[in-house]
C-alpha atoms as a PDB file:
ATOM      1  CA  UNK A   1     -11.568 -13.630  -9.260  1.00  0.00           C
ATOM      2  CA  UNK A   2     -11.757 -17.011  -7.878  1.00  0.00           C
ATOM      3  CA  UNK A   3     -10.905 -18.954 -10.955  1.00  0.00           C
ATOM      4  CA  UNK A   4      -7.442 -18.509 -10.765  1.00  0.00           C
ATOM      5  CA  UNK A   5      -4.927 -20.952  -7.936  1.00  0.00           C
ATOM      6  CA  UNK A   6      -3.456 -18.985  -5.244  1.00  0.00           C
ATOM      7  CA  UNK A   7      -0.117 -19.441  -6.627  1.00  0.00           C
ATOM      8  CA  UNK A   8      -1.002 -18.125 -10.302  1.00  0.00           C
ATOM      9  CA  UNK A   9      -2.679 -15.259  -8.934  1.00  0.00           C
ATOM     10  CA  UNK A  10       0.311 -14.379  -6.713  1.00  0.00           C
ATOM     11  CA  UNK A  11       3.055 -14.720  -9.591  1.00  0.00           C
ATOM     12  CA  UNK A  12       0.816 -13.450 -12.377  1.00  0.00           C
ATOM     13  CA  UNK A  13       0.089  -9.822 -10.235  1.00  0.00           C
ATOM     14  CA  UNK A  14       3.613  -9.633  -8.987  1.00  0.00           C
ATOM     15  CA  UNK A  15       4.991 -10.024 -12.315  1.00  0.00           C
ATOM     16  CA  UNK A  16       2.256  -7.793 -14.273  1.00  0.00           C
ATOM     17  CA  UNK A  17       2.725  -5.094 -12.166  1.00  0.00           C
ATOM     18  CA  UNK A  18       6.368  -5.416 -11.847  1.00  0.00           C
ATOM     19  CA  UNK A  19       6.496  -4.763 -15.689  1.00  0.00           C
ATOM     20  CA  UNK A  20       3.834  -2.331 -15.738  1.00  0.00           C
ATOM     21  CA  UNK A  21       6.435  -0.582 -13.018  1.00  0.00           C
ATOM     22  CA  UNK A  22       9.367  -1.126 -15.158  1.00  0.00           C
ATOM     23  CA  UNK A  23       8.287   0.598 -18.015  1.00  0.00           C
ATOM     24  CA  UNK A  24       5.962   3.451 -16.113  1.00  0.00           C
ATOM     25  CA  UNK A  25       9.277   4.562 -14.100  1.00  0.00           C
ATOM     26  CA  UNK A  26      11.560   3.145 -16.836  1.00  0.00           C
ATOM     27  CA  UNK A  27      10.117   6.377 -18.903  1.00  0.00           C
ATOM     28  CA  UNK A  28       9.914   9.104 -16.267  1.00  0.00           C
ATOM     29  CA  UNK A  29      14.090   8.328 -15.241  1.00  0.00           C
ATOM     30  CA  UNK A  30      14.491   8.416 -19.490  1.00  0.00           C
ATOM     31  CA  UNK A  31      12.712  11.608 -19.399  1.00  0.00           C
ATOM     32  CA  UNK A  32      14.173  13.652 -15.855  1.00  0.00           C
ATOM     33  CA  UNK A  33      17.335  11.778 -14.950  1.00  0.00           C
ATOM     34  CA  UNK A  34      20.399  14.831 -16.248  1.00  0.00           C
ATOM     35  CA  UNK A  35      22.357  11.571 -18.372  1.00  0.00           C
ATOM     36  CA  UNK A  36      19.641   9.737 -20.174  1.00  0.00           C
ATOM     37  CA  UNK A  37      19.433   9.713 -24.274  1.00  0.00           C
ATOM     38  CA  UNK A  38      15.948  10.539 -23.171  1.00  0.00           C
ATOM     39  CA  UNK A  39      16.723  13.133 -21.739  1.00  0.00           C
ATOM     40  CA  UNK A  40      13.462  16.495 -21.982  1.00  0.00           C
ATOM     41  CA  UNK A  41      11.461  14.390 -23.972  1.00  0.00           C
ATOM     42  CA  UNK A  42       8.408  15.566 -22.691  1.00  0.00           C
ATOM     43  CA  UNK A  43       5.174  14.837 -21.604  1.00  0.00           C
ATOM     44  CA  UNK A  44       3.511  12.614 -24.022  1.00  0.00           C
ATOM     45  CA  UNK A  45       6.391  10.591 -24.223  1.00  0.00           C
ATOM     46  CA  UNK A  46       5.796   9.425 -20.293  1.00  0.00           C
ATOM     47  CA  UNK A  47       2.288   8.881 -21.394  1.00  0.00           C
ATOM     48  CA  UNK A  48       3.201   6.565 -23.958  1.00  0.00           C
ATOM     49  CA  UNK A  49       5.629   4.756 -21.781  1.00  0.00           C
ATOM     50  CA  UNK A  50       3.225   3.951 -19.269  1.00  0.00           C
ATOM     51  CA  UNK A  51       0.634   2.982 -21.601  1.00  0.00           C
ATOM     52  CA  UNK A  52       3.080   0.392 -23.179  1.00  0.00           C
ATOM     53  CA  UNK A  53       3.631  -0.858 -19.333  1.00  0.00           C
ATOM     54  CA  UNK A  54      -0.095  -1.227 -18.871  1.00  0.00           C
ATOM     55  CA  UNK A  55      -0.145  -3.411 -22.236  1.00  0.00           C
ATOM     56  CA  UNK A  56       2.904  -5.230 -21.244  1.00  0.00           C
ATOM     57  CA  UNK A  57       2.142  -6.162 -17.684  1.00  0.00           C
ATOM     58  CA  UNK A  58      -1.632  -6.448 -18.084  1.00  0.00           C
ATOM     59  CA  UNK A  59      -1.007  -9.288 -21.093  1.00  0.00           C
ATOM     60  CA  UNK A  60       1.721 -10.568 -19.399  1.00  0.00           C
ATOM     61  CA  UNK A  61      -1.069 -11.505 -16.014  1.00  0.00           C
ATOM     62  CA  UNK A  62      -3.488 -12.104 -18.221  1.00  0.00           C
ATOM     63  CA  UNK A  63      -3.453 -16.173 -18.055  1.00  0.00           C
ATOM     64  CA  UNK A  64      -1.933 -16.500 -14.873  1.00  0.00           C
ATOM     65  CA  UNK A  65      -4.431 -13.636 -12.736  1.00  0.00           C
ATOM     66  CA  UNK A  66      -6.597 -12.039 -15.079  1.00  0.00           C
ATOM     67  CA  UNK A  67      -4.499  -9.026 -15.261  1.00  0.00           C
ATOM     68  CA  UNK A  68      -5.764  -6.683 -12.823  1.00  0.00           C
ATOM     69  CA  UNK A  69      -2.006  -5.182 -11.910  1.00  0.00           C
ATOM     70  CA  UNK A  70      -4.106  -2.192  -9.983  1.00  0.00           C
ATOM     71  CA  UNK A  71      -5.666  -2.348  -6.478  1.00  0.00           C
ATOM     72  CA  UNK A  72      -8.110  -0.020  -7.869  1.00  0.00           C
ATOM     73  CA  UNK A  73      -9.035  -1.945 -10.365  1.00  0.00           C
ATOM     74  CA  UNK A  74      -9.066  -5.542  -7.785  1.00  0.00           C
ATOM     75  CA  UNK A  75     -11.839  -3.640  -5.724  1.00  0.00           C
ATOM     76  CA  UNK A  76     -14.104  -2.753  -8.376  1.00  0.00           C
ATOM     77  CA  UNK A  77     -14.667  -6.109  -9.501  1.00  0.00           C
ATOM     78  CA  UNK A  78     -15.210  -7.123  -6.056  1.00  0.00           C
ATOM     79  CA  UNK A  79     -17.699  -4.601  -5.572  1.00  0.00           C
ATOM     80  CA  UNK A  80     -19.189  -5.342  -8.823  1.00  0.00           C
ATOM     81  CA  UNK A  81     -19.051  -9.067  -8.657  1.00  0.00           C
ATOM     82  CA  UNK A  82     -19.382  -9.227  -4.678  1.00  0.00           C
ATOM     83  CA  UNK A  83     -16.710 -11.453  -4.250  1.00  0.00           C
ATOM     84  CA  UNK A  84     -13.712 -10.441  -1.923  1.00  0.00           C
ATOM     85  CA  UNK A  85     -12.040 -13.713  -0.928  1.00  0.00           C
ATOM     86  CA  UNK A  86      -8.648 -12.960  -3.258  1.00  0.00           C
ATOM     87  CA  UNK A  87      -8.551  -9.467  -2.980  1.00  0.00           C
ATOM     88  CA  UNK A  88      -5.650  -9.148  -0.028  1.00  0.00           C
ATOM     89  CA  UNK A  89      -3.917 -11.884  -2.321  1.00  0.00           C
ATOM     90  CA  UNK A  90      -4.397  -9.571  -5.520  1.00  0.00           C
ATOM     91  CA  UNK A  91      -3.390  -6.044  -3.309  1.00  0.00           C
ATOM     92  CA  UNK A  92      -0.341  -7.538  -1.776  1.00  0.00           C
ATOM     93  CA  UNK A  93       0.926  -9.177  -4.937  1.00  0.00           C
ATOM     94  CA  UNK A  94       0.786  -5.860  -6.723  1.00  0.00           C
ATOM     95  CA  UNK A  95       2.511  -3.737  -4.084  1.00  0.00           C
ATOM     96  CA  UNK A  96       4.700  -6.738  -4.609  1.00  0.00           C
ATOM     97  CA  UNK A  97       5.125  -6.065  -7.846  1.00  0.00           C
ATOM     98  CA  UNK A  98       5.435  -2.553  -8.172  1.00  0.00           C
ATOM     99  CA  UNK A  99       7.877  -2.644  -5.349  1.00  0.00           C
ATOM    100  CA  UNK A 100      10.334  -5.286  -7.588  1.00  0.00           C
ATOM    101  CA  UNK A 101       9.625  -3.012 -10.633  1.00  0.00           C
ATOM    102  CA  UNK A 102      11.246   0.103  -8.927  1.00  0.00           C
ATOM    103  CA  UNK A 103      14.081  -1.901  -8.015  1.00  0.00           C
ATOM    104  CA  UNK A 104      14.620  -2.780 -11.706  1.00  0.00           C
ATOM    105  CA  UNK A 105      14.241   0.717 -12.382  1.00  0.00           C
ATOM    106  CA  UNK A 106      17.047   1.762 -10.370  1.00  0.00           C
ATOM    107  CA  UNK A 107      19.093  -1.451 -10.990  1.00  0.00           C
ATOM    108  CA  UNK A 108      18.504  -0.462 -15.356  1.00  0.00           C
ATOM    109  CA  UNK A 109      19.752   3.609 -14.326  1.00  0.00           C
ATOM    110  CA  UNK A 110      22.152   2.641 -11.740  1.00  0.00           C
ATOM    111  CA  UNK A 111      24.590   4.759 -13.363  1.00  0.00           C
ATOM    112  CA  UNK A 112      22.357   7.829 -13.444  1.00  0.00           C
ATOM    113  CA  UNK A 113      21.000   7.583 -10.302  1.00  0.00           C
ATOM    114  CA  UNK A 114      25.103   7.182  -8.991  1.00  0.00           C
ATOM    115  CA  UNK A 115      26.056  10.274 -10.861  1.00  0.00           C
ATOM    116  CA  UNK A 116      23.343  12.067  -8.067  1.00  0.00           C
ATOM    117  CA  UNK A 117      26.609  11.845  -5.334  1.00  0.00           C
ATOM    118  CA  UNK A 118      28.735  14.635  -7.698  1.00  0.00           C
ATOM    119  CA  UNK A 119      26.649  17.748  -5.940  1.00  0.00           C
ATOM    120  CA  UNK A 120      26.821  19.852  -9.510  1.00  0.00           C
ATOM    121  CA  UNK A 121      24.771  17.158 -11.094  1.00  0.00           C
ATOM    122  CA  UNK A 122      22.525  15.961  -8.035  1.00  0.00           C
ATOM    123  CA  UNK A 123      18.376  16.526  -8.811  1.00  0.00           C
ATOM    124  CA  UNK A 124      15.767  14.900  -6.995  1.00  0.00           C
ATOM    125  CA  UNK A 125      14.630  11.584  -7.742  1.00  0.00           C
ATOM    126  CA  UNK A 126      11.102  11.165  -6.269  1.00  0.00           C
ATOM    127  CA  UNK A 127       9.500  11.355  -9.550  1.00  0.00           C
ATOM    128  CA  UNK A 128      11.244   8.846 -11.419  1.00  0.00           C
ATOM    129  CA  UNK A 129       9.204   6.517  -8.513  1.00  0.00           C
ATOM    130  CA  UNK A 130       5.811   8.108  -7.335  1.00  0.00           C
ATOM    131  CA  UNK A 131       3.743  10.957  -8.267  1.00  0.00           C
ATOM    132  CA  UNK A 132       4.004  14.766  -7.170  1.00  0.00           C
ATOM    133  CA  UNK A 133       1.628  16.913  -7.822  1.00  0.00           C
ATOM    134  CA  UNK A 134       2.084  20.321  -9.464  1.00  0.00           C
ATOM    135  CA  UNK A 135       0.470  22.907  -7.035  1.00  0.00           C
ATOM    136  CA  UNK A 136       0.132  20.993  -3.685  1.00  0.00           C
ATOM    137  CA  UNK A 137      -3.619  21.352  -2.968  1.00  0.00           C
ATOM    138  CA  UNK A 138      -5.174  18.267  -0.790  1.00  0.00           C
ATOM    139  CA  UNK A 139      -9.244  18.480  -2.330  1.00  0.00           C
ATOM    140  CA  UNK A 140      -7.691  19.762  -5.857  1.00  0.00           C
ATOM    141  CA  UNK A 141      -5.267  16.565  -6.065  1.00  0.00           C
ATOM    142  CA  UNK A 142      -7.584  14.085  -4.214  1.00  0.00           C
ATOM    143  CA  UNK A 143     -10.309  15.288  -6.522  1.00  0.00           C
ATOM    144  CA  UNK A 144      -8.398  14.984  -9.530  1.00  0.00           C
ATOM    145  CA  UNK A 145      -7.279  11.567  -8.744  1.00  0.00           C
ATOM    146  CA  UNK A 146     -10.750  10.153  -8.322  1.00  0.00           C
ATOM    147  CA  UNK A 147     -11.930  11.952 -11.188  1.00  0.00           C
ATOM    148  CA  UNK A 148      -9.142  10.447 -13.123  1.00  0.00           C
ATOM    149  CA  UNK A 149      -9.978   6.742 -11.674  1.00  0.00           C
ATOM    150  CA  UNK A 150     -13.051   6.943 -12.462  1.00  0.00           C
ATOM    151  CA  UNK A 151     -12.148   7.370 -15.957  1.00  0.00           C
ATOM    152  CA  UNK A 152      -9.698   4.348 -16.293  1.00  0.00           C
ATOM    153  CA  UNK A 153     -11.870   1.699 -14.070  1.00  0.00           C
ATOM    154  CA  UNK A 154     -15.516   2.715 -15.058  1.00  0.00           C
ATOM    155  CA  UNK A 155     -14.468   2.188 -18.656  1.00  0.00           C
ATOM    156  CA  UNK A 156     -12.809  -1.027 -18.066  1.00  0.00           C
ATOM    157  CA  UNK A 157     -15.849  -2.366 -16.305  1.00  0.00           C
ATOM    158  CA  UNK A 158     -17.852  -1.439 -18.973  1.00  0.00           C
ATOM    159  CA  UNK A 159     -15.623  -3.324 -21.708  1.00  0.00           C
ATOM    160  CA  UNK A 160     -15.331  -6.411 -19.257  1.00  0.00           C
ATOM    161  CA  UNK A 161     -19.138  -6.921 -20.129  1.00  0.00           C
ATOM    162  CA  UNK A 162     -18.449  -6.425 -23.879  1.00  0.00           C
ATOM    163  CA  UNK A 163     -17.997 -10.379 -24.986  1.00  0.00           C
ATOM    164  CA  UNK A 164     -16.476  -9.484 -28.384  1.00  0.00           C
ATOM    165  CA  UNK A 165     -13.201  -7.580 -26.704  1.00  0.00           C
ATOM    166  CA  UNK A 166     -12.871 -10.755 -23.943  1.00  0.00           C
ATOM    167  CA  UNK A 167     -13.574 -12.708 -27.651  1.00  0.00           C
ATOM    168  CA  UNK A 168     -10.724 -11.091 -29.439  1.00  0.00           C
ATOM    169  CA  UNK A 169      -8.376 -10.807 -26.723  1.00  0.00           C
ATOM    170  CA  UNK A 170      -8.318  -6.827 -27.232  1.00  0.00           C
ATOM    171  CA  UNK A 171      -9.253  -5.605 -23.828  1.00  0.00           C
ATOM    172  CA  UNK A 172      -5.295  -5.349 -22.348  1.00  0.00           C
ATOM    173  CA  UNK A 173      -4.642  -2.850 -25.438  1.00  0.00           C
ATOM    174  CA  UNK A 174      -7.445  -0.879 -25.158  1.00  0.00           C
ATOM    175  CA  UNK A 175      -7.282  -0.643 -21.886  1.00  0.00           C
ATOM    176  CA  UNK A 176      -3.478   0.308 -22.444  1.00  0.00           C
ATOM    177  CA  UNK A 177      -4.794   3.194 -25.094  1.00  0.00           C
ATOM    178  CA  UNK A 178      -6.986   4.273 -22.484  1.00  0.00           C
ATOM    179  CA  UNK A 179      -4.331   5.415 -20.246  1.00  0.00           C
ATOM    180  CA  UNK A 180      -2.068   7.505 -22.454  1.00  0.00           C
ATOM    181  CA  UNK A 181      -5.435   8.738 -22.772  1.00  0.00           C
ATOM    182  CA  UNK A 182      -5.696   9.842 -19.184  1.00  0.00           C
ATOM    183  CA  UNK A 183      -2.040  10.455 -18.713  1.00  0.00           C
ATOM    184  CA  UNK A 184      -2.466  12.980 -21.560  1.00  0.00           C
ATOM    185  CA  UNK A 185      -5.697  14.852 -20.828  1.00  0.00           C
ATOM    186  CA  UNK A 186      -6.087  14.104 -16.949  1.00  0.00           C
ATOM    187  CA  UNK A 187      -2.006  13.677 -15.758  1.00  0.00           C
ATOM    188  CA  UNK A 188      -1.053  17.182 -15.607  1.00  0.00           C
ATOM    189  CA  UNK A 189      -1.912  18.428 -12.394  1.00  0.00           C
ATOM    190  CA  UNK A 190      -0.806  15.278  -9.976  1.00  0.00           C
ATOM    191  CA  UNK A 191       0.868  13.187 -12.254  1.00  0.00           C
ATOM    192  CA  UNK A 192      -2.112  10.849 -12.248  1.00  0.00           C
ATOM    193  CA  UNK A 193      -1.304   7.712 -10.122  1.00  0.00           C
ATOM    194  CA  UNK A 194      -4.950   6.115 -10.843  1.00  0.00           C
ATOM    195  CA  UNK A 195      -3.348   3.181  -9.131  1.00  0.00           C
ATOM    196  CA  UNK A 196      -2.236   2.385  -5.526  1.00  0.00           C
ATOM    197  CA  UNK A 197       0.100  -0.182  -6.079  1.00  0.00           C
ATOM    198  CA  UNK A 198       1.723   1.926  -8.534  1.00  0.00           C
ATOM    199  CA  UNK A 199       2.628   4.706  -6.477  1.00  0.00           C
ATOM    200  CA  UNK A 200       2.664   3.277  -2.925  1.00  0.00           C
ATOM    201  CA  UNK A 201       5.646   0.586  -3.711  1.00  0.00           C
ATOM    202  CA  UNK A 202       7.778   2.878  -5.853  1.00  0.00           C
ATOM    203  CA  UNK A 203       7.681   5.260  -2.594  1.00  0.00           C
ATOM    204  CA  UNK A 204       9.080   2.624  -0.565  1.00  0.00           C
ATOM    205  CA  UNK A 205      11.603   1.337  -2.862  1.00  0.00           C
ATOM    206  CA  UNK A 206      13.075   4.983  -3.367  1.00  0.00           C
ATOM    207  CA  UNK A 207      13.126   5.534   0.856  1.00  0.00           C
ATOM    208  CA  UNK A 208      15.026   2.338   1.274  1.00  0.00           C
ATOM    209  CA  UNK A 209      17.145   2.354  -1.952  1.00  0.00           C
ATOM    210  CA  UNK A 210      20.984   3.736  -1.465  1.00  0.00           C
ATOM    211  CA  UNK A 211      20.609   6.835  -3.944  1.00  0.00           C
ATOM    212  CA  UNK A 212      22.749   9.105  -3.513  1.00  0.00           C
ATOM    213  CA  UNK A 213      21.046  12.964  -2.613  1.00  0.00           C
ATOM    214  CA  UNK A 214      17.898  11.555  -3.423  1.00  0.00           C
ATOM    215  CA  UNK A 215      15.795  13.633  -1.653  1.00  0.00           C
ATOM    216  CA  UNK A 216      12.468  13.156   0.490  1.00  0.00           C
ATOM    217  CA  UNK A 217      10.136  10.635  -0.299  1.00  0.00           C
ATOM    218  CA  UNK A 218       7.028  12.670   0.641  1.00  0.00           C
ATOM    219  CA  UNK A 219       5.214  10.738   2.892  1.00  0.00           C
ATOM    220  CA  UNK A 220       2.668  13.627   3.616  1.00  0.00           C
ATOM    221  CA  UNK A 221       1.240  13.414  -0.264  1.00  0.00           C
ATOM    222  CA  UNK A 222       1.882   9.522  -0.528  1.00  0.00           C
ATOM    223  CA  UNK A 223      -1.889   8.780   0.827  1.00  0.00           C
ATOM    224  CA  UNK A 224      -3.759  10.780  -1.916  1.00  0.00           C
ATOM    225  CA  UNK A 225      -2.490   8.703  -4.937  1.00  0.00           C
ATOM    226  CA  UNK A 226      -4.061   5.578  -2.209  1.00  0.00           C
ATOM    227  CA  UNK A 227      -7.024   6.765  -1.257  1.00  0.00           C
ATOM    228  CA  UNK A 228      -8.339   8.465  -4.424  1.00  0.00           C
ATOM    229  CA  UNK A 229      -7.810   5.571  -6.555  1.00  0.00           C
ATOM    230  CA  UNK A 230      -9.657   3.553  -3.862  1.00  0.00           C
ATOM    231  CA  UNK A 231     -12.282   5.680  -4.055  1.00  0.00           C
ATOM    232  CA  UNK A 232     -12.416   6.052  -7.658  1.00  0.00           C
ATOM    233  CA  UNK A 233     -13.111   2.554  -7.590  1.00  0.00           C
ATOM    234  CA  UNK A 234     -16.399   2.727  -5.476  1.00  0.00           C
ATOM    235  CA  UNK A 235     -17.881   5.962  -7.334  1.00  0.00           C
ATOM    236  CA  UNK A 236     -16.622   3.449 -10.724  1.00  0.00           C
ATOM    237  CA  UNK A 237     -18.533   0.179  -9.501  1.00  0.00           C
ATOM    238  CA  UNK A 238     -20.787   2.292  -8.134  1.00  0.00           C
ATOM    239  CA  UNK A 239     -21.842   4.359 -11.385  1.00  0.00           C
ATOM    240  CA  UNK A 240     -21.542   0.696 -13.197  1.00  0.00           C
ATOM    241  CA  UNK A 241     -24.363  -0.940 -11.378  1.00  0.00           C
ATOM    242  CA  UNK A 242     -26.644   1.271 -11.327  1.00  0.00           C
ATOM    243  CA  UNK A 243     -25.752   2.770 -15.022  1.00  0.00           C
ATOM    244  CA  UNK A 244     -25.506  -0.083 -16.811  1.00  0.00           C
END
């Protein structure tokens, strides 16, 4: 992580995950907000959306940062590769990031998000930002996800010691592949955040943004889609040297 500037690292995270934002919660207001063409399309279409943000914002980073866009993913390769000196840079740039990438969100649905004031049409708008689980159940949710961590960031350690995908220049899509993967066989019960950054700043952005009847933004759930990611990271680098 150190061969990056401190400038490149900064602008490369911030706009990564700022993309990876942009699309992830570009998808889920296509998919839930009441006047959207997009409107019911389902499940696997959110997958798919944040899969393409991943690939976006991760290639996008890629020459300025590396393209880490995930906290998670910043502290397993410190753990892995013992070296911590850029990691607050990396951390703050994405919650940077993902904080700018809500705002688009709302700035590209203003209109949707407006039509909230008219009480016959007003629905809660927490999950066009952050995750929300399905049954509220702290181990069930916190296990699920680390368990779904675990599957995103052991795998991309893994490939990061493949030299033919760093070669090729393939890693950002597979990595991308990987998690419609997850979002489609792991993201049912929480909603699978598998990334800090991605659901801390979105929670912010919706408390301070002016939408109207928005709703809470859950501040008793918002540390489980932190902490398990963080420690899906450990049990990943973890697992990794001493696996492989």
């Amino acid at each position: 992580m150190n061969q990056f500037s401190t400038m490149d690292i900064f602008a490369g995270e911030v706009i990564g995950t700022a993309l990876l934002i942009l699309f992830g919660g570009g998808v889920c207001a296509a998919v839930n907000l009441r006047f959207s063409k997009a409107k019911a399309s389902g499940w696997v279409v959110i997958a798919f959306g944040w899969g393409f943000g991943v690939l976006a914002g991760a290639y996008t980073a890629l020459p300025l940062s590396g393209g880490h866009i995930n906290p998670a993913v910043t502290v397993a390769l410190a753990l892995e590769s013992g070296q911590w000196s850029n990691v607050p840079l990396y951390i703050a740039s994405q919650l940077i990031g993902a904080i700018v990438g809500a705002v688009l969100v709302w700035v590209a649905y203003y209109a949707q998000f407006a039509a909230n004031a008219d009480p016959e049409f007003a629905q809660g708008t927490l999950g066009n930002f952050s995750t929300i689980p399905e049954i509220r159940n702290v181990a069930a949710n916190l296990a699920t996800e680390i368990i779904a961590t675990v599957a995103l960031v052991l795998p991309i350690l893994a490939f990061g010691a493949t030299t033919a995908l760093a070669r090729t220049g393939t890693l950002a899509l597979i990595v991308a592949l990987l998690v419609v993967g997850i979002g489609l066989s792991l993201g049912g019960p929480t909603g699978y955040a598998i990334n800090p950054a991605r659901d801390l700043g979105p929670r912010i952005a919706h408390a301070l943004l002016p939408i109207p009847n928005k709703g809470g933004s859950d501040w008793g759930y918002s540390w489980i889609p932190v902490a398990g990611p963080f420690i899906g990271a450990a049990v990943s680098a973890g697992i990794f040297k001493h696996a492989f």
